[in-house]
N, C-alpha and C. Protein backbone atom coordinates (compact mmCIF):
# COMPACT_ATOMS: atom_id res chain seq x y z
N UNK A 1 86.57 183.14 88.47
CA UNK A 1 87.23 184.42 88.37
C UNK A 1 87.69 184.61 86.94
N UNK A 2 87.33 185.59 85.87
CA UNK A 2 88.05 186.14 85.36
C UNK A 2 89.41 186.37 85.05
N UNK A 3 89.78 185.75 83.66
CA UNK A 3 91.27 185.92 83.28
C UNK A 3 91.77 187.06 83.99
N UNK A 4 91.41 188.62 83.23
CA UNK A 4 91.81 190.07 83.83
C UNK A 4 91.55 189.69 84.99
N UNK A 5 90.82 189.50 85.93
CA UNK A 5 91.06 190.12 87.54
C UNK A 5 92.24 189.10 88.04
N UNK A 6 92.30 187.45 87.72
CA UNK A 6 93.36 187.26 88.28
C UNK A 6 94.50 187.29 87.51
N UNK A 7 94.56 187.82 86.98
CA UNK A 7 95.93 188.83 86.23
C UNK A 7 96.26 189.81 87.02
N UNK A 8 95.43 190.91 86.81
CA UNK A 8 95.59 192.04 88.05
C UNK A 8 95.99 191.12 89.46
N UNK A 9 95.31 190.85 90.19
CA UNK A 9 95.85 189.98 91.21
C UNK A 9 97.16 189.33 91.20
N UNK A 10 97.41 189.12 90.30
CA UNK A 10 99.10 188.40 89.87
C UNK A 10 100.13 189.22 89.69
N UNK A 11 99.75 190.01 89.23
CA UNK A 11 100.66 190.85 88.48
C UNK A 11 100.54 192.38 89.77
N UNK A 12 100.14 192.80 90.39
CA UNK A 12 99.92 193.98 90.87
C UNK A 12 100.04 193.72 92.63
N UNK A 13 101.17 194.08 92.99
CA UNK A 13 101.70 193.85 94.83
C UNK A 13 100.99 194.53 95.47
N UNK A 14 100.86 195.55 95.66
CA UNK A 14 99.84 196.84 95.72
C UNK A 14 98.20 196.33 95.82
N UNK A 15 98.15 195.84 94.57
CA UNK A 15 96.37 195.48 94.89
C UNK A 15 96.28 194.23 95.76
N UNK A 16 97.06 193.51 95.91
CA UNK A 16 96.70 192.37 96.96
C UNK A 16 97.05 192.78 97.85
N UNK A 17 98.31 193.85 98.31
CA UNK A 17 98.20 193.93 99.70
C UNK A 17 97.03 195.08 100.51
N UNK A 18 96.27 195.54 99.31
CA UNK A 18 95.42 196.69 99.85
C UNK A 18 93.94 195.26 99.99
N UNK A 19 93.93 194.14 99.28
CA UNK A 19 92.76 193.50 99.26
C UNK A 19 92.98 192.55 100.41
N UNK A 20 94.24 192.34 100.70
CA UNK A 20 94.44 191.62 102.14
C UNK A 20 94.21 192.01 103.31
N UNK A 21 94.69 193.50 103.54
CA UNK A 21 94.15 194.70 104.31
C UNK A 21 92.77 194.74 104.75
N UNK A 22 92.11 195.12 103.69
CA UNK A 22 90.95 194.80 103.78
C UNK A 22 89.65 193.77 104.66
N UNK A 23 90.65 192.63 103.96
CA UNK A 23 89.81 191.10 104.32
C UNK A 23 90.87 190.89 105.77
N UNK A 24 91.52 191.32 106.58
CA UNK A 24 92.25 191.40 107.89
C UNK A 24 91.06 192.19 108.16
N UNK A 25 90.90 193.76 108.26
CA UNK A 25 90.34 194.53 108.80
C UNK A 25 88.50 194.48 109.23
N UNK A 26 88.41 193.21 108.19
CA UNK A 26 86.36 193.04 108.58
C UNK A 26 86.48 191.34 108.77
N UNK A 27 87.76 190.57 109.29
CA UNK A 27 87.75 189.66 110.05
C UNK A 27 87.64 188.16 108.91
N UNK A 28 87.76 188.70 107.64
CA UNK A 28 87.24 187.76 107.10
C UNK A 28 88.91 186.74 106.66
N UNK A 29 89.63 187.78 106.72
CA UNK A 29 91.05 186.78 106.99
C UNK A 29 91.73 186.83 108.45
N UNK A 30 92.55 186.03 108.75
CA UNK A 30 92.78 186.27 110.30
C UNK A 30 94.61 185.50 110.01
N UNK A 31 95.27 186.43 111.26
CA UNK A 31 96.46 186.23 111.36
C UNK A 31 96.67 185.14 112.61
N UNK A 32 97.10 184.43 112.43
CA UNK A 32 97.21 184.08 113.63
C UNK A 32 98.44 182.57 113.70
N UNK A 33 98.49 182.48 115.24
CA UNK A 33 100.00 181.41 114.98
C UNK A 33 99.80 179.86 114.18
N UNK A 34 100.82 179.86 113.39
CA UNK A 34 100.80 178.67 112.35
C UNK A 34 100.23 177.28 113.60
N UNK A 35 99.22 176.38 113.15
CA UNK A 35 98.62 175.59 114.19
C UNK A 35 99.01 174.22 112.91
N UNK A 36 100.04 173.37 113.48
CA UNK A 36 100.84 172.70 112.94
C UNK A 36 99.40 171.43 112.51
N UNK A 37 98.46 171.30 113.70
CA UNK A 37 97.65 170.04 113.79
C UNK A 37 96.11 170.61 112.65
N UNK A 38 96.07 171.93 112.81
CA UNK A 38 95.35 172.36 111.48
C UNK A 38 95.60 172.30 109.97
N UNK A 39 96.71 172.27 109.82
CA UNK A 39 97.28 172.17 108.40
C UNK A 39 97.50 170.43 108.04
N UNK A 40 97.68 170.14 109.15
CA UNK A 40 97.29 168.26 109.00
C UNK A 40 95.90 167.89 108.91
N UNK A 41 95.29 168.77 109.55
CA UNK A 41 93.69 168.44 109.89
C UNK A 41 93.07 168.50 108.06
N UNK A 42 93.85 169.72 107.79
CA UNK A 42 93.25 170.25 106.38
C UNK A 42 94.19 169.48 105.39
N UNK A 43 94.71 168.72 105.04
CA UNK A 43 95.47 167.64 104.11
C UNK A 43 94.61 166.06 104.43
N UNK A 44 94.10 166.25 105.03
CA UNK A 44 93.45 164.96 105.23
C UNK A 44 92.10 164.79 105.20
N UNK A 45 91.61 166.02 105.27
CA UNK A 45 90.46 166.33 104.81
C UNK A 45 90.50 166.38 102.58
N UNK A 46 91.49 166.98 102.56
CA UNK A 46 91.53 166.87 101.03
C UNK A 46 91.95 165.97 100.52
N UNK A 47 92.90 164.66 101.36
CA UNK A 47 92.87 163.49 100.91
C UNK A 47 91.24 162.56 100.93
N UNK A 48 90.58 162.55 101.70
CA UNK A 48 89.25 162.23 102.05
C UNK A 48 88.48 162.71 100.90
N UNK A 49 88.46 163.93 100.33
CA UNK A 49 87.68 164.45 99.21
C UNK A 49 88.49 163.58 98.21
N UNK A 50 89.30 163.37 98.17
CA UNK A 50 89.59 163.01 96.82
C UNK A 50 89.57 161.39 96.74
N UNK A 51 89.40 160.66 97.81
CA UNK A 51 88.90 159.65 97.89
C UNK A 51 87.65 159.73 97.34
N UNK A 52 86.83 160.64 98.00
CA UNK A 52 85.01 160.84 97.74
C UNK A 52 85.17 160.75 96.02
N UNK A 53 85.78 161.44 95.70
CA UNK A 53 86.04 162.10 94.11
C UNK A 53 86.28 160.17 93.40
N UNK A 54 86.52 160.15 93.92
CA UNK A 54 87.56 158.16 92.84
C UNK A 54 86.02 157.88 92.78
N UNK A 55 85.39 157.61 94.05
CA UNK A 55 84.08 156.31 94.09
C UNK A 55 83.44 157.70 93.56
N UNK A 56 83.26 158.34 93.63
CA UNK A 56 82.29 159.06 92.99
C UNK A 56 82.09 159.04 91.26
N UNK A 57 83.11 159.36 90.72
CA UNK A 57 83.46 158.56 89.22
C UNK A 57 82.83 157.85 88.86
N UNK A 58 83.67 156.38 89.83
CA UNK A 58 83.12 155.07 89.31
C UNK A 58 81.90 154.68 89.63
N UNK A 59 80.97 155.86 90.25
CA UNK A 59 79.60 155.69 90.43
C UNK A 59 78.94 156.14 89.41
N UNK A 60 79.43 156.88 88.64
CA UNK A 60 78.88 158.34 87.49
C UNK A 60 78.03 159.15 88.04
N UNK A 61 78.55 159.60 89.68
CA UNK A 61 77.89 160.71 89.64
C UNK A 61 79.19 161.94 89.92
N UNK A 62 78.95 162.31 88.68
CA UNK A 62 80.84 163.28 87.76
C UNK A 62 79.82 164.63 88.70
N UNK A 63 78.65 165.46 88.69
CA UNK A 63 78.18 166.30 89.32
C UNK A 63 79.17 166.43 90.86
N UNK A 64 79.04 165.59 91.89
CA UNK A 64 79.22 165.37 92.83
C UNK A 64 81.15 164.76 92.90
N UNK A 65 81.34 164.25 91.82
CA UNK A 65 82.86 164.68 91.59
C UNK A 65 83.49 165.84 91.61
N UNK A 66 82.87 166.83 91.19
CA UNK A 66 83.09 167.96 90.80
C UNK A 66 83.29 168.76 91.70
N UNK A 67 82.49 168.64 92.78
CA UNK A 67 82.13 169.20 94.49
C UNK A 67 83.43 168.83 95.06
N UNK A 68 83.51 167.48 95.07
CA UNK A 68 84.58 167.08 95.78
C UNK A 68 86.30 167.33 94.99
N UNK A 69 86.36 167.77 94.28
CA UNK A 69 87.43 168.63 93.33
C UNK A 69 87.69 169.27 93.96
N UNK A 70 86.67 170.48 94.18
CA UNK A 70 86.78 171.71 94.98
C UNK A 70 87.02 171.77 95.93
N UNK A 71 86.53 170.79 96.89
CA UNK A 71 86.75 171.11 98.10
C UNK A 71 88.39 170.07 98.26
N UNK A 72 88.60 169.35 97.97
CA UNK A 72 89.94 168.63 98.21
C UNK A 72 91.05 170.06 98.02
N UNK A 73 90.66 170.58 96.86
CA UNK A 73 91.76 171.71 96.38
C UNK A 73 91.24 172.79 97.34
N UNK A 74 90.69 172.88 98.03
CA UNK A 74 90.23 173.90 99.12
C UNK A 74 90.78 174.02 100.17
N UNK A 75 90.79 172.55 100.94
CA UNK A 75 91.71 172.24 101.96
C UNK A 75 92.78 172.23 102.12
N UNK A 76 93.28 171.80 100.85
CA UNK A 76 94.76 171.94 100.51
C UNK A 76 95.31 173.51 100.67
N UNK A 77 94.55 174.29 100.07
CA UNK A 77 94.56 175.69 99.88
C UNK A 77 94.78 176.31 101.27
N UNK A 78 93.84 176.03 101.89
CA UNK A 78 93.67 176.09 103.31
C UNK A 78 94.98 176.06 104.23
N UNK A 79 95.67 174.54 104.07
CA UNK A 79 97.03 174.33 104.87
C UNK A 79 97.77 175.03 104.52
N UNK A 80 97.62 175.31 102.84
CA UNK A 80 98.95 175.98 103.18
C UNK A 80 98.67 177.64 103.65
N UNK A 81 97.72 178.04 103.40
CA UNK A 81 98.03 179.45 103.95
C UNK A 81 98.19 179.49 105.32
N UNK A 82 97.65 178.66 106.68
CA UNK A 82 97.68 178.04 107.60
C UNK A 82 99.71 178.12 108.14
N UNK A 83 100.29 177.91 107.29
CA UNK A 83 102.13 177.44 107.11
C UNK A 83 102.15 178.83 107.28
N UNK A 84 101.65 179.89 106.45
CA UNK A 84 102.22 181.08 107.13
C UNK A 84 101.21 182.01 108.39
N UNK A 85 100.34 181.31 108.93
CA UNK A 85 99.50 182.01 110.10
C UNK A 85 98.52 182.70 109.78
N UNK A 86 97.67 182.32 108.06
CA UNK A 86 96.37 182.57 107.77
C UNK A 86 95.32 181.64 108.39
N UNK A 87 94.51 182.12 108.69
CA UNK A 87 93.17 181.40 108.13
C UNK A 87 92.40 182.04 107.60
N UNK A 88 91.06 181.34 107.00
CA UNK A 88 90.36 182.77 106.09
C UNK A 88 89.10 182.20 105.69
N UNK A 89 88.00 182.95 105.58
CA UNK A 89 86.69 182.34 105.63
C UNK A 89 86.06 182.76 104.49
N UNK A 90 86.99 182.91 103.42
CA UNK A 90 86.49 183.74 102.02
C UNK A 90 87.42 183.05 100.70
N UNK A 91 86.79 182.45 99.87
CA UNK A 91 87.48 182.21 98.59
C UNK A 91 88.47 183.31 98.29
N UNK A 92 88.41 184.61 98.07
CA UNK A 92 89.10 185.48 97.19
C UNK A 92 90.16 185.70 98.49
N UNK A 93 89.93 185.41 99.54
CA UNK A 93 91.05 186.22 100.68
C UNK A 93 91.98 185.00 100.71
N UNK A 94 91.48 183.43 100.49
CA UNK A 94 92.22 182.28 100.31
C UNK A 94 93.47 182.51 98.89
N UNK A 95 92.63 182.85 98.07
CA UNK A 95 93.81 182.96 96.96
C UNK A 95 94.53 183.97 97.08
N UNK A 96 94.35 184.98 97.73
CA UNK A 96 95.03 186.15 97.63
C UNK A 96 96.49 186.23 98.40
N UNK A 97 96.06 185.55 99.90
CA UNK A 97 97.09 184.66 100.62
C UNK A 97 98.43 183.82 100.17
N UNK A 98 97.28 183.14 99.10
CA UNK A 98 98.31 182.41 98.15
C UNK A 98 99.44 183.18 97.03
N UNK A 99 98.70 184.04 96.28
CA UNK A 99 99.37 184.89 95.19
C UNK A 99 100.36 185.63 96.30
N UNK A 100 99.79 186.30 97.38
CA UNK A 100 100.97 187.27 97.94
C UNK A 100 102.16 186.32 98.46
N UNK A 101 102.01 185.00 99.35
CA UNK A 101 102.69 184.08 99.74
C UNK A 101 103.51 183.27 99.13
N UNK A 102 103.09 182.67 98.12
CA UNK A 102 103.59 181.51 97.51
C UNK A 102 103.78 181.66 95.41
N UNK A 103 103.38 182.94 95.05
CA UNK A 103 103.52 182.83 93.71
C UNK A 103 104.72 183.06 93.34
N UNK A 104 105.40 182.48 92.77
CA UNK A 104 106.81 181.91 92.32
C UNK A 104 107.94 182.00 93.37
N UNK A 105 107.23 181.58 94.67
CA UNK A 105 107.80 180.90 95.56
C UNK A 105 107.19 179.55 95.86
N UNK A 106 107.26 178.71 95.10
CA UNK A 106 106.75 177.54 95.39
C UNK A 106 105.42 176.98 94.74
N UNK A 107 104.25 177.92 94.33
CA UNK A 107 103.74 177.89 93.57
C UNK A 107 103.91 178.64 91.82
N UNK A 108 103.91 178.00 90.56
CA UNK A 108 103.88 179.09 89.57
C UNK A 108 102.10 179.51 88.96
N UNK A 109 102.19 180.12 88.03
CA UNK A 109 101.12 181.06 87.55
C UNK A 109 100.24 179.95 87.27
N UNK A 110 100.59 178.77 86.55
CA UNK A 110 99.33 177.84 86.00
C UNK A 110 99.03 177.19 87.54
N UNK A 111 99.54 176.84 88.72
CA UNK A 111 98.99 176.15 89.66
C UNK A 111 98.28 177.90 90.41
N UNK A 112 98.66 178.97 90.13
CA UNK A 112 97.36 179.61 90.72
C UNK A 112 96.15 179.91 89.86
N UNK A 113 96.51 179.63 88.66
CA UNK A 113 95.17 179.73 87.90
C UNK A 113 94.21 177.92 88.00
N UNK A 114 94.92 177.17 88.38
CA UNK A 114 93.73 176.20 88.96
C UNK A 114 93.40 176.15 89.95
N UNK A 115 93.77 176.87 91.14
CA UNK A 115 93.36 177.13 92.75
C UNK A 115 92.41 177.95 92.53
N UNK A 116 92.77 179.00 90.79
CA UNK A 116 91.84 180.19 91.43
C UNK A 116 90.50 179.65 90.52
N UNK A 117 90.05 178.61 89.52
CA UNK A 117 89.26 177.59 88.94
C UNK A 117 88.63 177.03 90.18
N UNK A 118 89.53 176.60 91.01
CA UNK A 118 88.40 175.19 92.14
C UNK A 118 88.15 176.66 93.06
N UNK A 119 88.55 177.71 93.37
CA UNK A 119 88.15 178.28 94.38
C UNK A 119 87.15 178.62 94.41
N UNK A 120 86.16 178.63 92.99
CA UNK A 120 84.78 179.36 92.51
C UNK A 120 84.12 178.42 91.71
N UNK A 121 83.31 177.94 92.68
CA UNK A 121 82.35 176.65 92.11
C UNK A 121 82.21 176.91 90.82
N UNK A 122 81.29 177.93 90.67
CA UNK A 122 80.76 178.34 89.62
C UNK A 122 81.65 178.41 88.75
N UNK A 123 82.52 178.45 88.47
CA UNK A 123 83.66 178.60 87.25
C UNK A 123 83.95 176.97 86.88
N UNK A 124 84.33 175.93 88.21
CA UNK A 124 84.37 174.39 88.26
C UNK A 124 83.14 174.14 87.09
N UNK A 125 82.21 174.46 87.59
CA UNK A 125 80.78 174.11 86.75
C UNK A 125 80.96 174.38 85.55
N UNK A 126 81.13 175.54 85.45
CA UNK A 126 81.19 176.44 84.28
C UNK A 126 82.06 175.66 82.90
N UNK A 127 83.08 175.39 83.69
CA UNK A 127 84.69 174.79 82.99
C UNK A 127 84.39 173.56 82.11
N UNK A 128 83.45 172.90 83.22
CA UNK A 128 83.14 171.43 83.03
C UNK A 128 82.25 171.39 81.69
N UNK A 129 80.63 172.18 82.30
CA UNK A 129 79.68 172.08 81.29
C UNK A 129 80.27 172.49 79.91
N UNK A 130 80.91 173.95 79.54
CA UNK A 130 81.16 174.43 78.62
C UNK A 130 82.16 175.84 78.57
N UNK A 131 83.46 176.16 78.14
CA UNK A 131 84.50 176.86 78.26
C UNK A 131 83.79 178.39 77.39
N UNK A 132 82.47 177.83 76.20
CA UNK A 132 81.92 179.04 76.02
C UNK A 132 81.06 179.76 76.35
N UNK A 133 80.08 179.05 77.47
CA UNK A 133 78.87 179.87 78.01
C UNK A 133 79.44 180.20 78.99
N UNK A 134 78.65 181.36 79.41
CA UNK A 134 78.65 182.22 80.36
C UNK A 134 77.20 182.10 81.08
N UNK A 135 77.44 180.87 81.80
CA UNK A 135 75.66 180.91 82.91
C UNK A 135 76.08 180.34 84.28
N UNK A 136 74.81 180.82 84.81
CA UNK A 136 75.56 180.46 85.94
C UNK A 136 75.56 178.69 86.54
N UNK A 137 76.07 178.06 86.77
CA UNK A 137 76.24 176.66 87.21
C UNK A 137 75.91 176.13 87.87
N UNK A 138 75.72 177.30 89.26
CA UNK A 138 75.41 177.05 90.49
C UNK A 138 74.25 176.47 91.01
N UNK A 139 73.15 176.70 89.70
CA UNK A 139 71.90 176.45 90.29
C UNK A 139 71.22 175.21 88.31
N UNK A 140 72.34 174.92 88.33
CA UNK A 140 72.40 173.82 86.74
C UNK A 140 71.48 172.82 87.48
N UNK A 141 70.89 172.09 86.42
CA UNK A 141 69.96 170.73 86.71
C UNK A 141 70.85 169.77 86.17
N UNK A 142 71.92 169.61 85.71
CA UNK A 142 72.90 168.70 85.17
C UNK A 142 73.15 167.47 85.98
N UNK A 143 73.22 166.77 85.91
CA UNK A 143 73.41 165.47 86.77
C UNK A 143 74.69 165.20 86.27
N UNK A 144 74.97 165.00 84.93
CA UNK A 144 76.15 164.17 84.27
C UNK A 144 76.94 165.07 83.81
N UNK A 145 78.04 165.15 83.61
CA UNK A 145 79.21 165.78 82.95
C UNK A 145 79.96 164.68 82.14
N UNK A 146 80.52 165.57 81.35
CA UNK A 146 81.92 164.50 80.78
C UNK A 146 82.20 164.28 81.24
N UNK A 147 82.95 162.57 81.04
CA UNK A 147 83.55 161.67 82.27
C UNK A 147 85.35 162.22 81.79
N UNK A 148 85.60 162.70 80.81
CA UNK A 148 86.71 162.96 80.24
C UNK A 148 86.88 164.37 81.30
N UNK A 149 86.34 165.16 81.32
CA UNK A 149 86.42 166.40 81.91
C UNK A 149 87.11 166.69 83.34
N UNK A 150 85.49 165.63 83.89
CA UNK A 150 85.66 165.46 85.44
C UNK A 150 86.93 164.58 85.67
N UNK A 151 87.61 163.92 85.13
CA UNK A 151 88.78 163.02 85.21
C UNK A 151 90.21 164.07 84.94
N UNK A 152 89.94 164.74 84.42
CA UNK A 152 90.77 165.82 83.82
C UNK A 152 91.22 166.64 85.62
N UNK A 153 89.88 167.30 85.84
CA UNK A 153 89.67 167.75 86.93
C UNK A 153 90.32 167.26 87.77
N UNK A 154 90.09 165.83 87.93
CA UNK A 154 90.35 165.15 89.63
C UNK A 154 91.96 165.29 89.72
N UNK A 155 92.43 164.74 88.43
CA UNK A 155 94.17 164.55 88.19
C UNK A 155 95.04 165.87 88.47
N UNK A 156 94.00 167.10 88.10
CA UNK A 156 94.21 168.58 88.27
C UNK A 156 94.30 169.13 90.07
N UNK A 157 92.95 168.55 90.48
CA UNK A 157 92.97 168.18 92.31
C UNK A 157 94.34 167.41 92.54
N UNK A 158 94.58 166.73 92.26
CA UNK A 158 95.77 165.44 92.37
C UNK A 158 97.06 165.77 92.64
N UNK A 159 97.23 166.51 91.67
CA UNK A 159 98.58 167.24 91.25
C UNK A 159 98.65 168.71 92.25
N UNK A 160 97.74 169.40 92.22
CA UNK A 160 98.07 170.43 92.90
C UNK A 160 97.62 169.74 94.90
N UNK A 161 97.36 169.11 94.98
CA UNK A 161 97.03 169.17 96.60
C UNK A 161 98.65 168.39 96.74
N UNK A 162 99.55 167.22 95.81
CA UNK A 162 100.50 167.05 95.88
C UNK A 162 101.86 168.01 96.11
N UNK A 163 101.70 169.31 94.91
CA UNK A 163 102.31 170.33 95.07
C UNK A 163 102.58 171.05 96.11
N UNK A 164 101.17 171.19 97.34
CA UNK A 164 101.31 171.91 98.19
C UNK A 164 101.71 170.89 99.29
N UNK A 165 101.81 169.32 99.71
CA UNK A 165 101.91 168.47 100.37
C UNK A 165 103.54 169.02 100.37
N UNK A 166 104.46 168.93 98.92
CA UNK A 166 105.78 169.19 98.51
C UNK A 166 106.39 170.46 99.68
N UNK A 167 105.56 171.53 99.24
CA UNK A 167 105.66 172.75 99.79
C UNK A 167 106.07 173.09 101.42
N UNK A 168 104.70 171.84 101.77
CA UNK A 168 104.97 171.70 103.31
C UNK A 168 105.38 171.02 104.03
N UNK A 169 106.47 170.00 103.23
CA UNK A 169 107.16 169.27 103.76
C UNK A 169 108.69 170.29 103.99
């Protein structure tokens, strides 16, 4: 995602609650009662990724680190919107949940600008390979990344799936 759009998204009450609206109304977010054993289900699933993420390292395959970044910070993402009776089957309706829910209530601006980094592979990729191209990642032949990068990354997974563990305690 784009600096400007998740700016707008941050900064503008109005546009997330008309983009939440939205993603309620064609099913792609859903309200429903906080399910205490789902939000455990989904912390342990992102502890599990981030296990995957360690041996994955010390295997050097940083590609497949990278996956598991995302998805650890996914799950995490997941529980907590889960705490207030989301679920949601869409990256942008996941963060949006978050910004309307939790931005400087518990989350601040730099932990939603790395939720809103792992929420879009392609940006993960993007981040990793190079902060100045603009290509797409998704479909990269790259095997290897910086081991500096992807380590950067995981500690970045680390810290924020901790943050939200904080949150929901």
């Amino acid at each position: 995602m784009r600096e400007y759009d998740l700016n707008k998204l941050m900064d503008n009450s109005d546009f997330i609650d008309e983009k939440l609206n939205n993603f309620l109304l064609d099913n792609t977010l859903k309200k429903q009662p906080v399910d205490k054993e789902e939000i455990k289900g989904h912390l342990q699933k992102a502890n599990h990724n981030l296990r995957f993420v360690a041996e994955n390292i010390k295997l050097d395959f940083s590609d497949w680190a990278i996956t598991g970044c995302y998805y650890a910070s996914y799950h995490a993402a997941l529980a907590l919107i889960m705490s207030k009776g989301y679920s949601s089957k869409n990256h942008l309706a996941t963060l949006c949940v978050l910004i309307k829910e939790f931005y400087e209530n518990g989350l601040d601006r730099k932990d939603i600008e790395i939720i809103s980094t792992f929420l879009d592979y392609k940006d993960i990729l993007f981040y990793v390979e190079s902060k100045e191209k603009r290509e797409s990642a998704t479909y990269s032949t790259n095997l290897l990344f910086n081991k500096k990068d992807v380590e950067q990354l995981r500690i970045k997974a680390v810290l924020f799936i901790s943050k939200i563990k904080e949150i929901l305690e």
